[in-house]
Protein backbone atom coordinates (compact mmCIF):
# COMPACT_ATOMS: atom_id res chain seq x y z
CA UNK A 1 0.00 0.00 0.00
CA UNK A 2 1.31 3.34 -0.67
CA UNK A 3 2.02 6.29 1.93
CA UNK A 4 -0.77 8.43 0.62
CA UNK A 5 -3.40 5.57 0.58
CA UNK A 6 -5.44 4.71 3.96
CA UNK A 7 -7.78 1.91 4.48
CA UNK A 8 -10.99 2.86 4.00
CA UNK A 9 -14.08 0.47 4.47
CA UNK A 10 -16.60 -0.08 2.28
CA UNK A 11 -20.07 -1.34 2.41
CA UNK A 12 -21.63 -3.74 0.42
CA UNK A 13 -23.22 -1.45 -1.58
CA UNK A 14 -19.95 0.45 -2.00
CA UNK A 15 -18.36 -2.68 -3.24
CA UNK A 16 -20.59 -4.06 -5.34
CA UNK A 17 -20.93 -0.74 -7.32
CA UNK A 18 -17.17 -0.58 -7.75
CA UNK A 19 -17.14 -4.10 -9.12
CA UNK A 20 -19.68 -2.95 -11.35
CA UNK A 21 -17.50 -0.40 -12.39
CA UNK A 22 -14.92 -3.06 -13.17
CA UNK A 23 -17.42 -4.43 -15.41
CA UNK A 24 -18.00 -1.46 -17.25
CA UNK A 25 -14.61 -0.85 -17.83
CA UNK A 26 -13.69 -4.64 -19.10
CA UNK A 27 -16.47 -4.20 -21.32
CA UNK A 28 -18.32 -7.33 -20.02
CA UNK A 29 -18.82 -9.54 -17.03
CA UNK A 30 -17.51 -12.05 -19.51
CA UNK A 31 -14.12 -10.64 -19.61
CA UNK A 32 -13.41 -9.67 -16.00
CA UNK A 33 -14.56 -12.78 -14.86
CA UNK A 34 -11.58 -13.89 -17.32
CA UNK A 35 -9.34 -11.21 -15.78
CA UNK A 36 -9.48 -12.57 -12.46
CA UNK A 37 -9.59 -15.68 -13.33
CA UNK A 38 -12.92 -16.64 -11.68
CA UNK A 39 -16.55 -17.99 -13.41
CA UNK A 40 -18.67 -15.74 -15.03
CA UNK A 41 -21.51 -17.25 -13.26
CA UNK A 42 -19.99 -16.88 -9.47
CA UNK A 43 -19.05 -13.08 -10.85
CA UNK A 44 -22.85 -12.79 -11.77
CA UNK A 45 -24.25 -14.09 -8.47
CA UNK A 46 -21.41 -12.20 -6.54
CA UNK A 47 -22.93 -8.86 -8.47
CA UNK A 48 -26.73 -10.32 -7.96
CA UNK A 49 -25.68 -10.43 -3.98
CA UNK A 50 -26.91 -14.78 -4.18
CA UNK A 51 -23.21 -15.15 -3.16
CA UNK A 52 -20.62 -13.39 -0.63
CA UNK A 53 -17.50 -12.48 -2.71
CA UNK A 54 -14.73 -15.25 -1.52
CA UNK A 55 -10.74 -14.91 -0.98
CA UNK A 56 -9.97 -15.03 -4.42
CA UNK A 57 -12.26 -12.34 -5.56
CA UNK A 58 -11.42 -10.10 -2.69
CA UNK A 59 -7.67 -10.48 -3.30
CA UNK A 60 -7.71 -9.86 -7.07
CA UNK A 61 -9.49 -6.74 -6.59
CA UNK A 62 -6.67 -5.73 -3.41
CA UNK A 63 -9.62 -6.03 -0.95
CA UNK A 64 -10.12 -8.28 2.25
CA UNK A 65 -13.26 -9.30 4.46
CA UNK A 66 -13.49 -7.36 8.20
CA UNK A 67 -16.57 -8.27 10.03
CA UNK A 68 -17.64 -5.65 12.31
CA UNK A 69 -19.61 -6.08 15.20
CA UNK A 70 -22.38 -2.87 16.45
CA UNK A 71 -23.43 -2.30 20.06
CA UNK A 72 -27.58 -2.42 19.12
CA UNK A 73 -28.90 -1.69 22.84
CA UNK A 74 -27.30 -3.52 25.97
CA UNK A 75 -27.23 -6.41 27.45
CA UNK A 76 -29.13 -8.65 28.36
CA UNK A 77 -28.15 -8.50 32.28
CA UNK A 78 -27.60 -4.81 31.65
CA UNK A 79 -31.59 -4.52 30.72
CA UNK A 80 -32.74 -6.91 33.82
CA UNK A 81 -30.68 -4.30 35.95
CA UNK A 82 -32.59 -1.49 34.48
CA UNK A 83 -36.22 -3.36 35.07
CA UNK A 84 -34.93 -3.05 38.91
CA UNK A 85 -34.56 0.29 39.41
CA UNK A 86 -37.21 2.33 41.16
């Protein structure tokens, strides 16, 4: 990665327009899927979202998976405690 570049995270929106983009710009789903050296039909279902992009995928395009986890509400014990309080 160079200096000037930071990781940025996308969403799954984000990166399925982008490969999109790639599509547009290989002229075909066809011929990326060539590219990278992966099935037109897993590129198709990757784009349709009927499959999570895999290793492969990710790593041709300079990419890798991060799961994030999101603090919804609290706890369960956290939510008994507050049913206690006067």
């Amino acid at each position: 990665m160079y200096a000037n570049q930071r990781m940025r995270q996308l969403t799954k929106e984000q990166f399925l327009a982008q490969l999109q983009d790639r599509v547009d710009n290989e002229g075909s789903q066809r011929k990326l899927a060539h590219k990278l050296k992966i099935s037109p039909g897993y590129l198709n279902d990757v784009l349709q979202s009927r499959k999570e992009p895999r290793e492969k995928l990710l790593n041709s395009l300079g990419l890798r998976a991060v799961t994030n986890y999101v603090r919804t509400s609290g706890t369960a014990e956290e939510k008994e405690e507050e049913k206690d309080k006067p």
